[in-house]
PDB file of N, CA and C in Angstrom:
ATOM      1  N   UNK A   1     -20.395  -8.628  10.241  1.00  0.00           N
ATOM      2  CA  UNK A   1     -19.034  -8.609  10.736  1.00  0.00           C
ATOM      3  C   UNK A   1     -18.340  -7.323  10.293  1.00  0.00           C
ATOM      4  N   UNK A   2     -17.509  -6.720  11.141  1.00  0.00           N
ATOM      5  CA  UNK A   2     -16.373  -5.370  10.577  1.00  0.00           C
ATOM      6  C   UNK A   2     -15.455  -6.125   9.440  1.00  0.00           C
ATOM      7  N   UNK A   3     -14.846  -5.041   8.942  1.00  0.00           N
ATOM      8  CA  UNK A   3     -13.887  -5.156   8.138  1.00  0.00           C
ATOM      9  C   UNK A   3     -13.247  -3.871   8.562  1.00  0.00           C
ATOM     10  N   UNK A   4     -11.601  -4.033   8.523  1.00  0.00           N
ATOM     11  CA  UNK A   4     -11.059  -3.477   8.913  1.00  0.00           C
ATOM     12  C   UNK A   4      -9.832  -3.075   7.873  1.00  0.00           C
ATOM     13  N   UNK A   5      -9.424  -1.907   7.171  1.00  0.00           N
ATOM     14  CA  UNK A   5      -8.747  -1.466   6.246  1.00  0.00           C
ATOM     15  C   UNK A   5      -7.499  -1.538   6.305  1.00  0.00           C
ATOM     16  N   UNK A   6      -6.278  -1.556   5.740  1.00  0.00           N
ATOM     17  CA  UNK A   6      -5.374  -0.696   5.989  1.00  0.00           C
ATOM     18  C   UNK A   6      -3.938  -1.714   5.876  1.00  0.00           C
ATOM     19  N   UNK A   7      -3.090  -1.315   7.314  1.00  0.00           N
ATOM     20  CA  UNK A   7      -1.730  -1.529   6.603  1.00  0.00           C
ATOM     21  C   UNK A   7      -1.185  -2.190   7.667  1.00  0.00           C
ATOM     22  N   UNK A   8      -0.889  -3.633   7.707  1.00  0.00           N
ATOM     23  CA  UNK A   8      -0.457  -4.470   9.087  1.00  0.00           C
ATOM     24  C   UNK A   8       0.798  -3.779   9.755  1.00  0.00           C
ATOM     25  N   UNK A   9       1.969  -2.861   9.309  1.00  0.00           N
ATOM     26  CA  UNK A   9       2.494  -2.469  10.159  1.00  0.00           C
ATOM     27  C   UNK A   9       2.357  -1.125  10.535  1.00  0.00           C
ATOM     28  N   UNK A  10       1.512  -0.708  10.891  1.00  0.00           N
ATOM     29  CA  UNK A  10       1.050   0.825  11.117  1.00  0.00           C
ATOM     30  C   UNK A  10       0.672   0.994  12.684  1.00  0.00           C
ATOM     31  N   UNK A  11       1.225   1.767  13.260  1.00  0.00           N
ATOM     32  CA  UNK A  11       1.161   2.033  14.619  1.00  0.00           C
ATOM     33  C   UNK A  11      -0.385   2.530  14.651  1.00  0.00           C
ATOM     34  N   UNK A  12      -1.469   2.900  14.241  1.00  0.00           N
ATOM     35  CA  UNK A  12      -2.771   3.314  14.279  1.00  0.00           C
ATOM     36  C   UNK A  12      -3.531   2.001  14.163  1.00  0.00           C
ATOM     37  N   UNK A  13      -3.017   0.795  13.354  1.00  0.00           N
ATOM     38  CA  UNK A  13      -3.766  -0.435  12.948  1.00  0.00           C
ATOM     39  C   UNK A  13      -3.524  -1.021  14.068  1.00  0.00           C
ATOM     40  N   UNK A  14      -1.992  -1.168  14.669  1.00  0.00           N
ATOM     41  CA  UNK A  14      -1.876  -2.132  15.961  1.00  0.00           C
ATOM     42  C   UNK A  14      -2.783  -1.967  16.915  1.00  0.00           C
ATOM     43  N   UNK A  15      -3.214  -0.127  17.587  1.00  0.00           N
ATOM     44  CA  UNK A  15      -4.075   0.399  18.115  1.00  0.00           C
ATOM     45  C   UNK A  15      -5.169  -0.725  18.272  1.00  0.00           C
ATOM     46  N   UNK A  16      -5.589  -0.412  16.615  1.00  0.00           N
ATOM     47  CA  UNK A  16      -7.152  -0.755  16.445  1.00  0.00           C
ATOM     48  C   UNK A  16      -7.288  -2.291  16.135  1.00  0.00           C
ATOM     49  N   UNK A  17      -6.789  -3.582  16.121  1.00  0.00           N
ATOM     50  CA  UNK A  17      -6.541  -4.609  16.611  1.00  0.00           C
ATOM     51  C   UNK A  17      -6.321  -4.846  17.867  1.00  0.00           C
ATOM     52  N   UNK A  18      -5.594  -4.243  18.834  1.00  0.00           N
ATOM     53  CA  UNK A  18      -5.489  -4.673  20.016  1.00  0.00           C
ATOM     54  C   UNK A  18      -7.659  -4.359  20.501  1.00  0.00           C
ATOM     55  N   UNK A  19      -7.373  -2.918  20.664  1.00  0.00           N
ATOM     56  CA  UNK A  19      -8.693  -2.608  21.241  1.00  0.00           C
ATOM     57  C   UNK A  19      -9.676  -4.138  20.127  1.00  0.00           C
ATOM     58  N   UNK A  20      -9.741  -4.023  18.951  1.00  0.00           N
ATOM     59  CA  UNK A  20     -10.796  -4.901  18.336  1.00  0.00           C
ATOM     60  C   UNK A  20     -10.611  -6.094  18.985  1.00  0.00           C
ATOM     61  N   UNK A  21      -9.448  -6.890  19.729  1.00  0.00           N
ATOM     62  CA  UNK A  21      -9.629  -8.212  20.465  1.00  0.00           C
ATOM     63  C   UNK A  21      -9.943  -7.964  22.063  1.00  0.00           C
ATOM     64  N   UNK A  22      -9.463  -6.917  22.125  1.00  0.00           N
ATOM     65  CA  UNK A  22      -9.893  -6.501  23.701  1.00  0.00           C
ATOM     66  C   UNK A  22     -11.423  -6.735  23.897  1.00  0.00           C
ATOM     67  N   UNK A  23     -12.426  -5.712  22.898  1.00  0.00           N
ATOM     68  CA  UNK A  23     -13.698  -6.062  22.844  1.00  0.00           C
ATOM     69  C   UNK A  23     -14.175  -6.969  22.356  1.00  0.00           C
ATOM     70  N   UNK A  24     -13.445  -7.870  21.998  1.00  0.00           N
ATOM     71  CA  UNK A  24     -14.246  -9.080  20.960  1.00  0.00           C
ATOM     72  C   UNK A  24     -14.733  -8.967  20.208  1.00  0.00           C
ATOM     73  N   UNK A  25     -14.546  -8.037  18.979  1.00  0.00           N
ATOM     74  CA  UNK A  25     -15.638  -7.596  18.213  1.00  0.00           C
ATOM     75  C   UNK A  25     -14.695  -8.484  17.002  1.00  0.00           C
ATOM     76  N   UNK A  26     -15.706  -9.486  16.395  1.00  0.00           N
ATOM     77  CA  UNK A  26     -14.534  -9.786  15.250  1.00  0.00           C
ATOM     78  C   UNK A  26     -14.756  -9.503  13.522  1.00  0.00           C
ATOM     79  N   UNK A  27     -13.672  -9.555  13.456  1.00  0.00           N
ATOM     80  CA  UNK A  27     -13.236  -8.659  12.079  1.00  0.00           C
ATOM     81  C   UNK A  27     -12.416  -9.036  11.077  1.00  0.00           C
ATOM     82  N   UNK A  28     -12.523  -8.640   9.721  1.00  0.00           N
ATOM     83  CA  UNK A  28     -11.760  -9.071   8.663  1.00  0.00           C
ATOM     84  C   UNK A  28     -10.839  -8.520   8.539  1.00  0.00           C
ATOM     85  N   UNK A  29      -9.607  -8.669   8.046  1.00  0.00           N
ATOM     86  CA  UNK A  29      -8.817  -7.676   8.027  1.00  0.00           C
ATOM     87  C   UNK A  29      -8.356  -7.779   6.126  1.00  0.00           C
ATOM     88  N   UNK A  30      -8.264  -6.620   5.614  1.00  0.00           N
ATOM     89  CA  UNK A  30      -7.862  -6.012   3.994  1.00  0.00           C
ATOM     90  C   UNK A  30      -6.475  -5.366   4.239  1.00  0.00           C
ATOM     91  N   UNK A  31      -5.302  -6.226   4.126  1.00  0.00           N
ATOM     92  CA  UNK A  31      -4.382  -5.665   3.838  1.00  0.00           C
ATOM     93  C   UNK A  31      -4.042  -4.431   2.574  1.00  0.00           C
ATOM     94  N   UNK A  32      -4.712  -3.639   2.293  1.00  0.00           N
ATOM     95  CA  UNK A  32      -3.945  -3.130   1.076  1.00  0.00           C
ATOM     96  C   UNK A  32      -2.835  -3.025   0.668  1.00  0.00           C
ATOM     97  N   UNK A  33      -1.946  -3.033   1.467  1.00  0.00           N
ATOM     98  CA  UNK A  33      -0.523  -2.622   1.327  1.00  0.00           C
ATOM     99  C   UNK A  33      -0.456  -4.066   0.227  1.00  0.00           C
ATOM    100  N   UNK A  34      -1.101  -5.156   0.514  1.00  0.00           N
ATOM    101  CA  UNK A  34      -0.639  -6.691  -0.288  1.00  0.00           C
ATOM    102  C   UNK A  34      -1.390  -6.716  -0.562  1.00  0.00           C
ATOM    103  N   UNK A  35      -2.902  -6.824  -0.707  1.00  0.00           N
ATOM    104  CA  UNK A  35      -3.654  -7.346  -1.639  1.00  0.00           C
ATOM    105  C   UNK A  35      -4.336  -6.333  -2.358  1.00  0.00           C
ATOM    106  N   UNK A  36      -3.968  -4.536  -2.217  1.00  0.00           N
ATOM    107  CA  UNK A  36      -4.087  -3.781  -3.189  1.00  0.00           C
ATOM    108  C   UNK A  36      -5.903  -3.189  -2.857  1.00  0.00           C
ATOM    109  N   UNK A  37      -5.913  -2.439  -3.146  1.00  0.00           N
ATOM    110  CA  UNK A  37      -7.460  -1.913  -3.393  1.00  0.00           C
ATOM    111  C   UNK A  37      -8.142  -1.670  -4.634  1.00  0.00           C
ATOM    112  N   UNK A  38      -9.385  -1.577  -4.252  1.00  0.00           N
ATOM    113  CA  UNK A  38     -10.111  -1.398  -5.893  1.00  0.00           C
ATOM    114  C   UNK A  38     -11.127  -0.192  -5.969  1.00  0.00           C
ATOM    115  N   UNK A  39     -11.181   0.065  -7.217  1.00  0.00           N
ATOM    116  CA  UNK A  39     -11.153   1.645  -7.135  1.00  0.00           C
ATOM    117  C   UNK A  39     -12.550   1.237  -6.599  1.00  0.00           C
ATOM    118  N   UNK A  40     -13.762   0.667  -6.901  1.00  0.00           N
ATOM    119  CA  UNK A  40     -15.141   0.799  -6.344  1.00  0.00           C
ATOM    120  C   UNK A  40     -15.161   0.933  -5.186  1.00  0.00           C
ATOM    121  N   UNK A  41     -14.373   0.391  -4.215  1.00  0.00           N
ATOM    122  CA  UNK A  41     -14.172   0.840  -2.464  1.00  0.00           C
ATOM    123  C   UNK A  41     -13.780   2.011  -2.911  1.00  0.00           C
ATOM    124  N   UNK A  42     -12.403   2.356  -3.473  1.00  0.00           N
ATOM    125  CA  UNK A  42     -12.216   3.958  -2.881  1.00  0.00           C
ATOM    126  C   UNK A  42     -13.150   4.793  -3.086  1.00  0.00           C
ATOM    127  N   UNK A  43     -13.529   4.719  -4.663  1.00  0.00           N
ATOM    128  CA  UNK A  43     -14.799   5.671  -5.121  1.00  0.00           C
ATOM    129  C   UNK A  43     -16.366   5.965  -3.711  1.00  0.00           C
ATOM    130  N   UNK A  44     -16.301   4.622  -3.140  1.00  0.00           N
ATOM    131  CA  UNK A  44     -17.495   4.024  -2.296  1.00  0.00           C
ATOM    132  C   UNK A  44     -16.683   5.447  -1.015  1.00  0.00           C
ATOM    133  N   UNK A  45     -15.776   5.330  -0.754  1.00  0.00           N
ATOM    134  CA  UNK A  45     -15.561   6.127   0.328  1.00  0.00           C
ATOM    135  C   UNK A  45     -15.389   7.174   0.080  1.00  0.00           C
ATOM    136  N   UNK A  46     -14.786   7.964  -1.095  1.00  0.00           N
ATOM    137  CA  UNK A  46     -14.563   9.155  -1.590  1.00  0.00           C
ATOM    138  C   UNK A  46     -16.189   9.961  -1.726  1.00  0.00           C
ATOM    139  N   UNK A  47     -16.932   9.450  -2.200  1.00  0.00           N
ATOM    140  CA  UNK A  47     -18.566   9.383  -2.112  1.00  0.00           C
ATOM    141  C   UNK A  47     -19.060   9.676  -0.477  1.00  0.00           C
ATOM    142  N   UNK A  48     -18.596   8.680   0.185  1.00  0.00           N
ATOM    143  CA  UNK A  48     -19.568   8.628   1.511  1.00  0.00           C
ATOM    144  C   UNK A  48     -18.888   9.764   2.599  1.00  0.00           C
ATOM    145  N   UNK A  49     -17.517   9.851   2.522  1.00  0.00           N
ATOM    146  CA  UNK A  49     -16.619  10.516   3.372  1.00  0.00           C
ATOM    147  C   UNK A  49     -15.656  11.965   2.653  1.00  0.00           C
ATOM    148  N   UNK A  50     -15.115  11.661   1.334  1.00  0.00           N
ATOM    149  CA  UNK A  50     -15.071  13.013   1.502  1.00  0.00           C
ATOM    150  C   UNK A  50     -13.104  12.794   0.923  1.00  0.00           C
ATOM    151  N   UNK A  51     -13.129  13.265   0.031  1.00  0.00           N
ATOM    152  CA  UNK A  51     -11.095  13.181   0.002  1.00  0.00           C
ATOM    153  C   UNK A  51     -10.946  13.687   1.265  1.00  0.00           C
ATOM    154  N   UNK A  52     -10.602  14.674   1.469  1.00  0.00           N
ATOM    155  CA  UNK A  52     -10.379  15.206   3.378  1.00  0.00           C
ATOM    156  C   UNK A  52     -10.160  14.482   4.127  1.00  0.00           C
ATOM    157  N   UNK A  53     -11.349  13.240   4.519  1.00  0.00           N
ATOM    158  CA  UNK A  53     -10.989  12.452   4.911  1.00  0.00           C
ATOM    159  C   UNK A  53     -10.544  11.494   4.755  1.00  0.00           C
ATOM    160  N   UNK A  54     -10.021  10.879   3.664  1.00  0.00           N
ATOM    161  CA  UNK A  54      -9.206   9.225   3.010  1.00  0.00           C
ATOM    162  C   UNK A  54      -8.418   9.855   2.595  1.00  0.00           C
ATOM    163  N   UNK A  55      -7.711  11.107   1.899  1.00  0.00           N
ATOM    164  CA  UNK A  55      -6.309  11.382   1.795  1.00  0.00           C
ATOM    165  C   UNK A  55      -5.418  11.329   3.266  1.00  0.00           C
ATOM    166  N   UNK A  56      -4.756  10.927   3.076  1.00  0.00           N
ATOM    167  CA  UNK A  56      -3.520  11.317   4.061  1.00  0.00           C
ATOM    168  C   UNK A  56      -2.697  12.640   3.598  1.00  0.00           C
ATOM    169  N   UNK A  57      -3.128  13.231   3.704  1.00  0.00           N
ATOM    170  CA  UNK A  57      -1.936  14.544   3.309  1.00  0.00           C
ATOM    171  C   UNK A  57      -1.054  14.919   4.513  1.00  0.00           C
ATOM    172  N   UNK A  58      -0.952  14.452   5.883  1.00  0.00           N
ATOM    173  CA  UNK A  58       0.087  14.046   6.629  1.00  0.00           C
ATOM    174  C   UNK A  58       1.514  13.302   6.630  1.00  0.00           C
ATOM    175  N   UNK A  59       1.058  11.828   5.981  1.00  0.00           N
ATOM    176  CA  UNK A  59       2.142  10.812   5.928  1.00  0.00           C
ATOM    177  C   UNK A  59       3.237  11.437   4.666  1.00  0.00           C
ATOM    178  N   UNK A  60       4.506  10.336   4.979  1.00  0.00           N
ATOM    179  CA  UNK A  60       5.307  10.665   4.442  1.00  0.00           C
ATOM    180  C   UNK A  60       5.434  10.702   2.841  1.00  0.00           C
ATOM    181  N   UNK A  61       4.613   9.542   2.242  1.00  0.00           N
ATOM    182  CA  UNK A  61       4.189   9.369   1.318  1.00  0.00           C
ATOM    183  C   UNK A  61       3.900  10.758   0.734  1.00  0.00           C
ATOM    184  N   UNK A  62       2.289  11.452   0.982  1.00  0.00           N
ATOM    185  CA  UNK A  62       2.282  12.562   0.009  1.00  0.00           C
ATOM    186  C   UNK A  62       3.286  13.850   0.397  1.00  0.00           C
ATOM    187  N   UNK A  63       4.180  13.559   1.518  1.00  0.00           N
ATOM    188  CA  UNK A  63       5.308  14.902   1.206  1.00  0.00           C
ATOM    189  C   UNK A  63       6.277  14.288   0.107  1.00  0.00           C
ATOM    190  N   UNK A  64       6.812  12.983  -0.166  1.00  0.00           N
ATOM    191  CA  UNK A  64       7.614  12.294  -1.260  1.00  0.00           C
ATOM    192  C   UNK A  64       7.253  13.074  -2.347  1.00  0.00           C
ATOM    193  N   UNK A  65       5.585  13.093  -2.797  1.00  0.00           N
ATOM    194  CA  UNK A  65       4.968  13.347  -3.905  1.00  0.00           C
ATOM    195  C   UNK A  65       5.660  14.576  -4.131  1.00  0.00           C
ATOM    196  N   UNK A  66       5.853  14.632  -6.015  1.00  0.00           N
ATOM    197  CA  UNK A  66       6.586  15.989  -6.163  1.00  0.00           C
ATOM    198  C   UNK A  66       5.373  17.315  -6.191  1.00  0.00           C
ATOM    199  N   UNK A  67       5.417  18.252  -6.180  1.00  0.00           N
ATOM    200  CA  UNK A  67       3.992  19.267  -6.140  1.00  0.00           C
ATOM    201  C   UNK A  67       3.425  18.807  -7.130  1.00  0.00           C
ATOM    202  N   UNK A  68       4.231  18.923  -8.200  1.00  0.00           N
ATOM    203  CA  UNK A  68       3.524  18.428  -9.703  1.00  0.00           C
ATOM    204  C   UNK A  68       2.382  17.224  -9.647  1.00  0.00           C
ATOM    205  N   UNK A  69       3.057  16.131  -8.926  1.00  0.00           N
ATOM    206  CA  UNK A  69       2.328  14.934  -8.655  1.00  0.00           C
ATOM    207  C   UNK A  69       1.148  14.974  -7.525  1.00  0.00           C
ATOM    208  N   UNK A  70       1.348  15.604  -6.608  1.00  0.00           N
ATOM    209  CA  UNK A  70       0.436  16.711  -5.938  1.00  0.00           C
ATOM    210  C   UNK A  70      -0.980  16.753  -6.630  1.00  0.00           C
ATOM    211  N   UNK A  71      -0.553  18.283  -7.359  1.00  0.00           N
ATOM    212  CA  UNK A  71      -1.538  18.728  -7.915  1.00  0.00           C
ATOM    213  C   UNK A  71      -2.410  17.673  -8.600  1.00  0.00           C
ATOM    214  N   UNK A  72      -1.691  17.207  -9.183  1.00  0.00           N
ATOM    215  CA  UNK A  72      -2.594  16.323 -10.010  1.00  0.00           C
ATOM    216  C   UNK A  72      -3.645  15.209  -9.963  1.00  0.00           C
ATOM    217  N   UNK A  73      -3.191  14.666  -8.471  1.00  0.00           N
ATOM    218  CA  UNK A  73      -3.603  13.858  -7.726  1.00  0.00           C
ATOM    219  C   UNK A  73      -5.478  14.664  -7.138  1.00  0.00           C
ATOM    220  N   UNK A  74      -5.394  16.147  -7.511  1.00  0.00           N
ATOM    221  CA  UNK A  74      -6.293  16.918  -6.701  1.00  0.00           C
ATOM    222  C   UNK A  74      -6.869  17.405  -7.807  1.00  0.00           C
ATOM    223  N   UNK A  75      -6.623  17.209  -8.772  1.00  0.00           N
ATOM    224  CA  UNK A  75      -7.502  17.998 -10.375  1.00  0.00           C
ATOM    225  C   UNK A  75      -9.008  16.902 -10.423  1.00  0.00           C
ATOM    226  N   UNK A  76      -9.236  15.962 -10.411  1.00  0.00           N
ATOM    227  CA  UNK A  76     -10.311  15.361 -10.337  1.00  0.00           C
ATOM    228  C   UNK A  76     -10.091  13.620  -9.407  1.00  0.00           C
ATOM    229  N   UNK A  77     -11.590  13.311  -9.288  1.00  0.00           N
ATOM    230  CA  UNK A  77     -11.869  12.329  -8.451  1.00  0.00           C
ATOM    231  C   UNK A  77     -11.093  11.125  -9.063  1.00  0.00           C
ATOM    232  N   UNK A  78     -10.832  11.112 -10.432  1.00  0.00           N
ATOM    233  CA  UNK A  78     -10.251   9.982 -11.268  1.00  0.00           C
ATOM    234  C   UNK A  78      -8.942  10.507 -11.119  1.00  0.00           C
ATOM    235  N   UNK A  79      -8.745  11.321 -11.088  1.00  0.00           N
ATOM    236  CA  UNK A  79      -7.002  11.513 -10.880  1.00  0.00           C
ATOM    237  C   UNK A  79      -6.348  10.726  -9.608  1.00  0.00           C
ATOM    238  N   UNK A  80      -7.032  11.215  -8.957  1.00  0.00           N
ATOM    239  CA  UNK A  80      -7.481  10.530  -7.052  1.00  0.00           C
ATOM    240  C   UNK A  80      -7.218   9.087  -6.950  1.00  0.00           C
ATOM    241  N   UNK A  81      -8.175   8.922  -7.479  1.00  0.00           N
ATOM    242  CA  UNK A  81      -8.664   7.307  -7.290  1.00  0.00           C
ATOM    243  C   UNK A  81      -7.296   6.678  -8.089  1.00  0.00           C
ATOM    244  N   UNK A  82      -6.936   7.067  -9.199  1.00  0.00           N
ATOM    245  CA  UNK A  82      -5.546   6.411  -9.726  1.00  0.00           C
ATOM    246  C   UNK A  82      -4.112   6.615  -8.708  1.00  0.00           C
ATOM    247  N   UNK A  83      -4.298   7.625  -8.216  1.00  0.00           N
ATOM    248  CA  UNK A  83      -3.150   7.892  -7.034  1.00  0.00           C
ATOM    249  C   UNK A  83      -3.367   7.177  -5.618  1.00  0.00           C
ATOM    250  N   UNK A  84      -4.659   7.199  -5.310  1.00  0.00           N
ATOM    251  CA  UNK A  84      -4.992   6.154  -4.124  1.00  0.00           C
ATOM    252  C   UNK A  84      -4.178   4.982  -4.380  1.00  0.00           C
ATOM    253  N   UNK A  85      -4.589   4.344  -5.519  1.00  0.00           N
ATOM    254  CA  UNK A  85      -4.080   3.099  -6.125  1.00  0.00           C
ATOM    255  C   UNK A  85      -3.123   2.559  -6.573  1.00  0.00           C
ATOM    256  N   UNK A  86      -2.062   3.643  -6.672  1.00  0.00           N
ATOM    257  CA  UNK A  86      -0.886   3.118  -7.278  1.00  0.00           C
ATOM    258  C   UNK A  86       0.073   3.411  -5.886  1.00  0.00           C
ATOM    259  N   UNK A  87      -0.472   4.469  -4.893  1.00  0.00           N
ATOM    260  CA  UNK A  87       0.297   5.159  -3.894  1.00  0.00           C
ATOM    261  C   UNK A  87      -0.804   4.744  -2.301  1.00  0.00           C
ATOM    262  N   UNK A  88      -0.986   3.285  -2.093  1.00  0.00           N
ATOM    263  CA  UNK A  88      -1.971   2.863  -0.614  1.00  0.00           C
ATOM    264  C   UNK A  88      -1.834   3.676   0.176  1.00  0.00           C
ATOM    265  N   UNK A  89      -0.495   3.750   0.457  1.00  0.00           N
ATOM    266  CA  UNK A  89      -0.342   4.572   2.009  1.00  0.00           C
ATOM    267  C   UNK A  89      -0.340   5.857   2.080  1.00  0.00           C
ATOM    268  N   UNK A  90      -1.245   6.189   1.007  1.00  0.00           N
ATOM    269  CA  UNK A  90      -1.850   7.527   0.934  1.00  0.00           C
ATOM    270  C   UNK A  90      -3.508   7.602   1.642  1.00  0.00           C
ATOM    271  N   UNK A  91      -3.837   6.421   2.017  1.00  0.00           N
ATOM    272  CA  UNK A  91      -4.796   6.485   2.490  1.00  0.00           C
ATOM    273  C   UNK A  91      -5.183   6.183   3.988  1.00  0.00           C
ATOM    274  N   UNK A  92      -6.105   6.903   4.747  1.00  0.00           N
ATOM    275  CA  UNK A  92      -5.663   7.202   5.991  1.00  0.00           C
ATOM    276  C   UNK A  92      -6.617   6.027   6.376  1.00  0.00           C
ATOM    277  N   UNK A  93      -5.602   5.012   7.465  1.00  0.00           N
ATOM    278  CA  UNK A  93      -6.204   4.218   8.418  1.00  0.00           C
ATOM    279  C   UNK A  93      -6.092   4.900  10.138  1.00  0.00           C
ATOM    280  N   UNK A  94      -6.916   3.209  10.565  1.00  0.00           N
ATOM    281  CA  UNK A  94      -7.459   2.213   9.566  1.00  0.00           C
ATOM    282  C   UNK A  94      -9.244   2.899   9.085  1.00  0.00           C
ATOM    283  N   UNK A  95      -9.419   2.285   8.183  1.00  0.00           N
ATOM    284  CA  UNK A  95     -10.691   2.270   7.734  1.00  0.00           C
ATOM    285  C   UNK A  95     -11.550   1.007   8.114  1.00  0.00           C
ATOM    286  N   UNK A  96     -12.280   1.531   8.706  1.00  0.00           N
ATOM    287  CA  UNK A  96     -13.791  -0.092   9.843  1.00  0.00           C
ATOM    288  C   UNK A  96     -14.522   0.422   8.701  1.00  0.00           C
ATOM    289  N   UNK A  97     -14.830  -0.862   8.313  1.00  0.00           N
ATOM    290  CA  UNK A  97     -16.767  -0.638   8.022  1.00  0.00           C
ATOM    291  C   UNK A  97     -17.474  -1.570   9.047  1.00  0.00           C
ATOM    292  N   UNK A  98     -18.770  -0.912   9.295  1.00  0.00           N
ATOM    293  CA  UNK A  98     -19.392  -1.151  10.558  1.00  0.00           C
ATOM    294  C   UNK A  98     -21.064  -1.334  10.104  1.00  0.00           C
ATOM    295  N   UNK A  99     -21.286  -2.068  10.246  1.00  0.00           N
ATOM    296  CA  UNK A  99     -23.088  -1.426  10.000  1.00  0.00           C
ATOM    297  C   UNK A  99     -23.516  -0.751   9.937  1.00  0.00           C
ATOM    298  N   UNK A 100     -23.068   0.618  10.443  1.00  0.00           N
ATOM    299  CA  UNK A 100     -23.866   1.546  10.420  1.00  0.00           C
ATOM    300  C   UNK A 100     -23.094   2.361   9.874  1.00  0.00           C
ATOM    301  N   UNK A 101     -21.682   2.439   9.096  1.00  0.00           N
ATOM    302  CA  UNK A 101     -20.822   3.079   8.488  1.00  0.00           C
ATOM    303  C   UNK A 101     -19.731   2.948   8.415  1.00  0.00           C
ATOM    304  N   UNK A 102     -18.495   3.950   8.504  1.00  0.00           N
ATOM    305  CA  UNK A 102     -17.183   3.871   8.432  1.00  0.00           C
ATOM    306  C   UNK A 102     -16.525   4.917   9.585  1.00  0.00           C
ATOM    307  N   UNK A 103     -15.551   4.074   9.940  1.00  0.00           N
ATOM    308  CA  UNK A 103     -14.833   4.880  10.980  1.00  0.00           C
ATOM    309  C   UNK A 103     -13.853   5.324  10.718  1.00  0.00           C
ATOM    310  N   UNK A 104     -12.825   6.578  10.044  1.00  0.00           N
ATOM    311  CA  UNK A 104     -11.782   6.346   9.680  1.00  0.00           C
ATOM    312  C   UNK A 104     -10.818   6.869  11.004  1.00  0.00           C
ATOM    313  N   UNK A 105      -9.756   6.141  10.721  1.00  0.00           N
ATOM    314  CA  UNK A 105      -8.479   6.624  11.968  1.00  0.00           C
ATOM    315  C   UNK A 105      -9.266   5.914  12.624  1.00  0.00           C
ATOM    316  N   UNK A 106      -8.108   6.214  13.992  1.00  0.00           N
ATOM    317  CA  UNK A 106      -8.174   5.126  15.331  1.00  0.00           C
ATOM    318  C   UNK A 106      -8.787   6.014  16.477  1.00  0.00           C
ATOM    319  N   UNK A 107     -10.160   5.268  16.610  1.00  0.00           N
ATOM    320  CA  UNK A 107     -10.560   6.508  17.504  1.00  0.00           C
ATOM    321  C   UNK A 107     -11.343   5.232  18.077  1.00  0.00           C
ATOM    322  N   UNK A 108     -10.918   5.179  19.711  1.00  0.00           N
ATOM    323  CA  UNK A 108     -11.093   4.755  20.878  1.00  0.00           C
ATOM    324  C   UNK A 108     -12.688   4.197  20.945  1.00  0.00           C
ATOM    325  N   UNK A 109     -12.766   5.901  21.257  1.00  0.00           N
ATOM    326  CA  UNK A 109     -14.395   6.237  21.470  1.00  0.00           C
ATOM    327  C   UNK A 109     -15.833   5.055  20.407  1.00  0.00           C
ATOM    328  N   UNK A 110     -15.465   5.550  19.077  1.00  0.00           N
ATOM    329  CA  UNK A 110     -16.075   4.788  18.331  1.00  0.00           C
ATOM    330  C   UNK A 110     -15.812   3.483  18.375  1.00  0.00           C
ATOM    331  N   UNK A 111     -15.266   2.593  18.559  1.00  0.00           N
ATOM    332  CA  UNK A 111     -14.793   1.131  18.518  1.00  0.00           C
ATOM    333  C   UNK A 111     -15.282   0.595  19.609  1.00  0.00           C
ATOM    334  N   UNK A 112     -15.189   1.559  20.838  1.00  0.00           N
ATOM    335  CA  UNK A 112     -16.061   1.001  22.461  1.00  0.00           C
ATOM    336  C   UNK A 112     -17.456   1.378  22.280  1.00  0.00           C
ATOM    337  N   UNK A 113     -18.302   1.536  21.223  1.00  0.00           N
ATOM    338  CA  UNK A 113     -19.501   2.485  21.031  1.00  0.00           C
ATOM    339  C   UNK A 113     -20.283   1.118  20.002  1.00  0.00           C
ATOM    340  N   UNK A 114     -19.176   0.959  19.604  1.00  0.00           N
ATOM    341  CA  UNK A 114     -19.677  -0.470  18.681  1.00  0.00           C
ATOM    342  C   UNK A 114     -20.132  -1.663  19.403  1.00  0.00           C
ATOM    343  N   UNK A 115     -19.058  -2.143  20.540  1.00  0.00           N
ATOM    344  CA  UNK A 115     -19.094  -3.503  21.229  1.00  0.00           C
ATOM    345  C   UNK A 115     -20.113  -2.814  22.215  1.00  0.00           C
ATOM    346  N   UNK A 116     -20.920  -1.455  22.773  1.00  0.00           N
ATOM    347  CA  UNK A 116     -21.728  -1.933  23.042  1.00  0.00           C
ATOM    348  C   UNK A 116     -23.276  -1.903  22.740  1.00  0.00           C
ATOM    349  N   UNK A 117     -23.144  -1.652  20.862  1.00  0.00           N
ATOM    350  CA  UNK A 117     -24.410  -2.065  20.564  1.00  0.00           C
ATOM    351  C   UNK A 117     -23.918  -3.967  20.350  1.00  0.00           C
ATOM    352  N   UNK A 118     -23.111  -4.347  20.291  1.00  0.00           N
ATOM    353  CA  UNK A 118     -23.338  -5.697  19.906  1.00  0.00           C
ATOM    354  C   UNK A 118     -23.297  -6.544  20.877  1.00  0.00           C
TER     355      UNK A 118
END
């Protein structure tokens, strides 16, 4: 089964729920915003994907951040992973895990690529 990351009111998650019932593909859903994350997922994705891709350095969140808090957030992977965690919506949805990996963001293409291996 998918699991699906992220933040129930996020215009990218609504996206990727609608399309996920459109195709029938069914899925768990991990609120982080409420039930919080744990660093072994983030570490698990920071590993497989890359800060680049699971920072949000777009959202409003890391412009809030002061530079200071910034930087620091970028001095090591443990700095990271404590800022992921105390600051969710620093992390870019949604995040699928899929069998065969992770999808991050809302991308069409991949989600119709899924329902039709299944």
């Amino acid at each position: 089964m998918l699991k699906i990351y992220g933040i129930k009111n996020c215009s990218s998650m609504k996206k990727a729920f609608d399309l996920l019932n459109e195709l029938n593909l069914p899925y768990e859903f991990h609120d982080y915003k409420k039930q919080g994350i744990d660093k072994e997922t983030l570490k698990e994705w920071l590993e497989q994907m890359g800060a680049d891709v699971i920072l949000n350095k777009k959202g409003t969140t890391w412009r809030k951040l002061s530079e200071t808090e910034q930087q620091k957030a970028l001095e090591s992977e443990e700095q990271l992973l404590q800022t992921l965690i105390t600051h969710t919506s620093l992390v870019k949805r949604p995040v699928l895990k899929t069998p065969q990996g992770y999808v991050v963001g809302f991308d069409e293409f991949s989600y119709r690529t899924l329902a039709e291996r299944s």
